[in-house]
Protein backbone atom coordinates (compact mmCIF):
# COMPACT_ATOMS: atom_id res chain seq x y z
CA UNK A 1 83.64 -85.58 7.94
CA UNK A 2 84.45 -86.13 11.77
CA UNK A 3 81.87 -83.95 12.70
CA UNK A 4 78.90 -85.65 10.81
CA UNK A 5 80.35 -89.27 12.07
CA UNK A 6 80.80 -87.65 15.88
CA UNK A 7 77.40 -86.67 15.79
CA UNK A 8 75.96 -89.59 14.46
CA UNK A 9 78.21 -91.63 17.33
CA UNK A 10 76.45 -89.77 20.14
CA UNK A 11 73.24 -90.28 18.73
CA UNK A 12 73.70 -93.76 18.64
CA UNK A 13 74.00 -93.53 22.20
CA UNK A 14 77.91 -93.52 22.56
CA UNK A 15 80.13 -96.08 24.26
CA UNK A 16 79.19 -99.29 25.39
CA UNK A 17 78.39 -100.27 29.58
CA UNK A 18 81.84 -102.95 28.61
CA UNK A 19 83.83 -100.32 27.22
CA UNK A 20 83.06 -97.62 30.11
CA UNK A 21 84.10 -100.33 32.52
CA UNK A 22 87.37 -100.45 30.50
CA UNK A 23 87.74 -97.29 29.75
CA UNK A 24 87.07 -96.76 33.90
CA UNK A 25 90.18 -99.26 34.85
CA UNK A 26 91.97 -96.68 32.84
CA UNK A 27 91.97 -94.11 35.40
CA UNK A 28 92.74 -96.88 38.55
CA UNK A 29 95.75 -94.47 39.26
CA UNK A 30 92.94 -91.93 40.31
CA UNK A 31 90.80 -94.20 42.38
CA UNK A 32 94.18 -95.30 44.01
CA UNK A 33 95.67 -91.79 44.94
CA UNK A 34 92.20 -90.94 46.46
CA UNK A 35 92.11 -93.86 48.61
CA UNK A 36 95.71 -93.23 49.51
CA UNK A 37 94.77 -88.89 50.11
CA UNK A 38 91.72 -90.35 51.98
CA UNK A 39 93.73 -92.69 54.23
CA UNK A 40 96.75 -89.95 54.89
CA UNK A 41 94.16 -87.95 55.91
CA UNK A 42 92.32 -89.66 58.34
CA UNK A 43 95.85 -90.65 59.92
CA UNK A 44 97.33 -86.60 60.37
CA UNK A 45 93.98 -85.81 61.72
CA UNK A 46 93.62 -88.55 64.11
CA UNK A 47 97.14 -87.88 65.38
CA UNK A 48 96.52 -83.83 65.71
CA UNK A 49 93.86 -84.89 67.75
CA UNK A 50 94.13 -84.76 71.69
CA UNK A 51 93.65 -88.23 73.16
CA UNK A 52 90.72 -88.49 76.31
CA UNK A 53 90.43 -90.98 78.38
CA UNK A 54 88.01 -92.90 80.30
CA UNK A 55 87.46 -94.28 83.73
CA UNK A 56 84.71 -96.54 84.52
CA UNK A 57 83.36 -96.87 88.29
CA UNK A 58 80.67 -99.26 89.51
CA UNK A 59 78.40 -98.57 92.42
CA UNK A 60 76.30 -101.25 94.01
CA UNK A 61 72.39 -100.87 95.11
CA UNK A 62 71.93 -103.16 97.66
CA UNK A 63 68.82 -103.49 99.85
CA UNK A 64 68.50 -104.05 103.56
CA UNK A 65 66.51 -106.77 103.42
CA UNK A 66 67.04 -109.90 100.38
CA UNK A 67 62.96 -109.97 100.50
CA UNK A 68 61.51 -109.64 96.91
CA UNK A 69 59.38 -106.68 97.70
CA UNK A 70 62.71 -104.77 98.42
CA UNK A 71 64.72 -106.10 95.79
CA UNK A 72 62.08 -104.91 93.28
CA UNK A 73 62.32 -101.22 94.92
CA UNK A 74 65.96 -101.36 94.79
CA UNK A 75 65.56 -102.26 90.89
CA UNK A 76 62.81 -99.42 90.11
CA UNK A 77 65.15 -96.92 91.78
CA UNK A 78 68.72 -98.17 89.48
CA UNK A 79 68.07 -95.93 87.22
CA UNK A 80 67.48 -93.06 89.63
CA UNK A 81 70.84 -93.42 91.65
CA UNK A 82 72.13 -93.29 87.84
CA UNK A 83 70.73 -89.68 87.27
CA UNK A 84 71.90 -88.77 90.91
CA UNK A 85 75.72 -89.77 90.09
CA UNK A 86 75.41 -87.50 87.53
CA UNK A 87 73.13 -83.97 88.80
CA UNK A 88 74.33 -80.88 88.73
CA UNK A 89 74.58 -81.17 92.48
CA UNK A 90 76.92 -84.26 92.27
CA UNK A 91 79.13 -82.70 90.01
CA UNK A 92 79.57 -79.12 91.93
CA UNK A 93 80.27 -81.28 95.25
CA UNK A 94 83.17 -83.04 92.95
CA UNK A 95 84.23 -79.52 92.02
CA UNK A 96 84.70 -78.50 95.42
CA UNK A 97 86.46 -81.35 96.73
CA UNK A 98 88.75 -81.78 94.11
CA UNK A 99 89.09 -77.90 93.76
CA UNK A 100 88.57 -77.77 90.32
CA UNK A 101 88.57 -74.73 88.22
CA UNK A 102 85.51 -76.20 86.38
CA UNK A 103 81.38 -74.89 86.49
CA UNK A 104 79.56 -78.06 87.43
CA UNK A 105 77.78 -78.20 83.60
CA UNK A 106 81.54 -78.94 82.72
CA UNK A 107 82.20 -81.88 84.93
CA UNK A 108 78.55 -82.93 84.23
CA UNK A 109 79.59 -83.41 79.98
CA UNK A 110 82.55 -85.66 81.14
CA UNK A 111 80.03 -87.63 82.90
CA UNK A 112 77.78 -91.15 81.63
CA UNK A 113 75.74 -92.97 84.37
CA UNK A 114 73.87 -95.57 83.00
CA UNK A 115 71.54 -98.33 85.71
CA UNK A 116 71.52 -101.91 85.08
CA UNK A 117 68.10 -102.81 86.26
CA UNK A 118 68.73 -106.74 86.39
CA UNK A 119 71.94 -106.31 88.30
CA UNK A 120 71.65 -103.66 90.21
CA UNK A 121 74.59 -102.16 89.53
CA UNK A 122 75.18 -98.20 88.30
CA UNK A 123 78.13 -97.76 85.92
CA UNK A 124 79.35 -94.44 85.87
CA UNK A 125 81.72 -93.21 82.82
CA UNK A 126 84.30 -90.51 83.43
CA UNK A 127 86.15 -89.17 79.81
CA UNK A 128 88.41 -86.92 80.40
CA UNK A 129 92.06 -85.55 78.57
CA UNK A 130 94.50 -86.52 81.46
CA UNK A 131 93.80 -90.41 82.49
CA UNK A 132 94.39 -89.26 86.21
CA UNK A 133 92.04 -86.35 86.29
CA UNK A 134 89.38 -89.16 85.15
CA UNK A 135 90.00 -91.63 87.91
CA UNK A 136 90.11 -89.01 90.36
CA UNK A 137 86.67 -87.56 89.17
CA UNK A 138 85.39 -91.22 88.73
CA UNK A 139 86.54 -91.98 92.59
CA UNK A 140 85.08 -88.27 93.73
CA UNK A 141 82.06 -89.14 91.60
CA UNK A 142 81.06 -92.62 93.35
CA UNK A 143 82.07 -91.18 97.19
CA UNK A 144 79.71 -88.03 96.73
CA UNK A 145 76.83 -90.58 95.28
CA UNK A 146 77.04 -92.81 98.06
CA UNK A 147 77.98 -89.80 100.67
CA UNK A 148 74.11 -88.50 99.26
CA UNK A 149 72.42 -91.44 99.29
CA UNK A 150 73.61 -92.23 103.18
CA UNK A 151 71.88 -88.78 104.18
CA UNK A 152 68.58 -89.67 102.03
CA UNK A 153 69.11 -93.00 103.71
CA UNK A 154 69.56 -91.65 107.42
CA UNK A 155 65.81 -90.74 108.24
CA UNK A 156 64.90 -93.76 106.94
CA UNK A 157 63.71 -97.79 108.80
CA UNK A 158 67.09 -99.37 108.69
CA UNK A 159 65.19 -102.52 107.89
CA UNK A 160 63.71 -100.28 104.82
CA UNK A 161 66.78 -98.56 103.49
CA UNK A 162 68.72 -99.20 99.98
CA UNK A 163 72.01 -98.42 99.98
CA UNK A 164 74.68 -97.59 96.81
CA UNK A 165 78.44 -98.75 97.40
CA UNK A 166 81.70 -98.23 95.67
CA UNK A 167 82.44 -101.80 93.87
CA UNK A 168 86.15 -101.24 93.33
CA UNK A 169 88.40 -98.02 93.42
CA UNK A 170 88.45 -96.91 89.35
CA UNK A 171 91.43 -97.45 87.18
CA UNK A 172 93.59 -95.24 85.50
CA UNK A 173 92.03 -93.72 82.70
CA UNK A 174 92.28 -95.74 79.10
CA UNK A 175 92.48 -94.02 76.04
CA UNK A 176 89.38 -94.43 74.12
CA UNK A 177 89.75 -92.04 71.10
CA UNK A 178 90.94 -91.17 69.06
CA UNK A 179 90.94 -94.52 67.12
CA UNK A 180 93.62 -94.17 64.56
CA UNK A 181 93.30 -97.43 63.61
CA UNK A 182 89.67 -97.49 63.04
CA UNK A 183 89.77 -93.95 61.30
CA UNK A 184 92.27 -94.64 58.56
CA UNK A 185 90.13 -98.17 57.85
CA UNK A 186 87.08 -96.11 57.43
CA UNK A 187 88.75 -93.54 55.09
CA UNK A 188 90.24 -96.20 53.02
CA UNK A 189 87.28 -97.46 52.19
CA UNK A 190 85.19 -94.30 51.66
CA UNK A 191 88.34 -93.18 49.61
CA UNK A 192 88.00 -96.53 47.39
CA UNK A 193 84.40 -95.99 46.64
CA UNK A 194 85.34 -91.93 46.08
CA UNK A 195 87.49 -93.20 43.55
CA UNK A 196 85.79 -95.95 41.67
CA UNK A 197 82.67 -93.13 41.13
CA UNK A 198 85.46 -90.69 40.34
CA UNK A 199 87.32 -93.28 37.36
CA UNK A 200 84.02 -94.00 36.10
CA UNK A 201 82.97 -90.26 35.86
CA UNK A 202 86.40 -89.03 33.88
CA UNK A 203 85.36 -92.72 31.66
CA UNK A 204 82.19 -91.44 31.16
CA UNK A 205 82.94 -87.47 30.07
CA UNK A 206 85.87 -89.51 27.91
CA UNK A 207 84.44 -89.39 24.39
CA UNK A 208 87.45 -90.73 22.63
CA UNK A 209 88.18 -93.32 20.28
CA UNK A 210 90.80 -95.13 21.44
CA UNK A 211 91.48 -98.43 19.49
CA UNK A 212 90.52 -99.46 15.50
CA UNK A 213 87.39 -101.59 17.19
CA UNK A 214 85.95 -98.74 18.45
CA UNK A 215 86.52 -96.33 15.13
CA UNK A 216 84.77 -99.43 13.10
CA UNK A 217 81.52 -99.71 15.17
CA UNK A 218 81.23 -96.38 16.06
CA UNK A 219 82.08 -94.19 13.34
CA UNK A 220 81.10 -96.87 10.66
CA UNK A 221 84.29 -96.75 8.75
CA UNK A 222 86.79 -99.16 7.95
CA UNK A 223 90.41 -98.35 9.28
CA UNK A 224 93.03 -98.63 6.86
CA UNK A 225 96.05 -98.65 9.00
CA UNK A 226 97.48 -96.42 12.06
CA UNK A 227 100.35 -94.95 12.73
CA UNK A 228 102.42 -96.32 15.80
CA UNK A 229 103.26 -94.25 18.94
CA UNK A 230 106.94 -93.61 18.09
CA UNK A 231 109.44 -94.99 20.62
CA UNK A 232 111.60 -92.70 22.83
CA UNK A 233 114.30 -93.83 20.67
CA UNK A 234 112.30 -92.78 17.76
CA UNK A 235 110.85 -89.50 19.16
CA UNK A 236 114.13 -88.01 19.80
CA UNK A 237 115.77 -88.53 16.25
């Protein structure tokens, strides 16, 4: 007869949304050893990972003259310098006077210039693996900019000429990744939601009957009585 009545359960459209939920809390010890796997995780590969670095230089646009008409030039041409500090012939001039073993296209990807139009001010970004190897391209970086912009300068009205200048020597590099911290937060959470769907999924493909409640609604019979789990005591006599 428990084939007719199983039948008959699943056509009735099977457990209810309350008893998945419990039935889901039943399997927490799987939603918390995925959050813990997720969280391990995140931490080994965050620490097998090599740190980089960064070293942040600013350069200044200033304009001969404070008039407006020059300021505004100076501003339309931020963003310009920017793309200069970072050309391919920027970054082979670096090569050579730091004698790197590097192509020019490598220096260039540890390179972000960025202009700041209202300030005129070009912030250049150096990321590199060693935190003195960033300064020192950082430093090179800024002196070949404004080394380039004097001789673009040189032919030009002293009374018309803009001219980009080293803010402040750049720092030591700071390590910016990678962010242990932030990485293990992240996979704790994606591990918790992982986990929830994962507990409600085993709830879900769980067709069993697990207390008399259930065997009464479900299978329409009444339950006479039930035999207890036996006790260790019990089980081993």
């Amino acid at each position: 007869m428990a084939g007719p009545h199983m039948v008959r359960w699943r056509h009735d459209g099977g457990l209810a949304l309350g008893e998945r939920w419990a039935g889901a809390r039943r399997w927490w010890w799987v939603a918390a050893l995925t959050v813990a796997v997720a969280m391990l995780g995140a931490y080994a590969i965050s620490t097998l990972q090599q740190p980089v670095y960064r070293s942040i230089v600013r350069l200044l646009v200033t304009p001969a003259r404070p008039d407006a008409g020059q300021t505004i030039a100076a501003q339309n041409l931020v963003q310009q310098y920017g793309l200069l500090a970072a050309s391919e012939p920027v970054a082979r001039a670096v090569g050579a006077r730091l004698q790197l073993d590097l192509p020019p296209e490598a220096i260039q990807a540890k390179v972000r210039a960025s202009g700041l139009k209202d300030e005129l001010v070009v912030v250049v970004q150096v990321d590199d693996v060693s935190p003195t190897r960033a300064r020192e391209l950082a430093a090179a970086l800024a002196a070949e900019t404004e080394q380039q912009q004097a001789v673009r300068m040189a032919s030009v009205d002293p009374r018309d000429r803009i001219e980009v200048r080293v803010a402040s020597p750049p720092r030591e590099g700071t390590p910016i990744a990678p962010s242990t911290a932030a990485s293990v937060a992240a996979a704790g959470v994606l591990g918790l939601l992982a986990g929830c769907a994962l507990a409600w999924l085993l709830a879900v493909l769980d067709d069993t009957l697990k207390a008399p409640p259930e065997v009464e609604r479900h299978l329409r019979l009444a339950v006479l009585g039930s035999i207890p789990r036996p006790t260790s005591g019990q089980a081993g006599r």
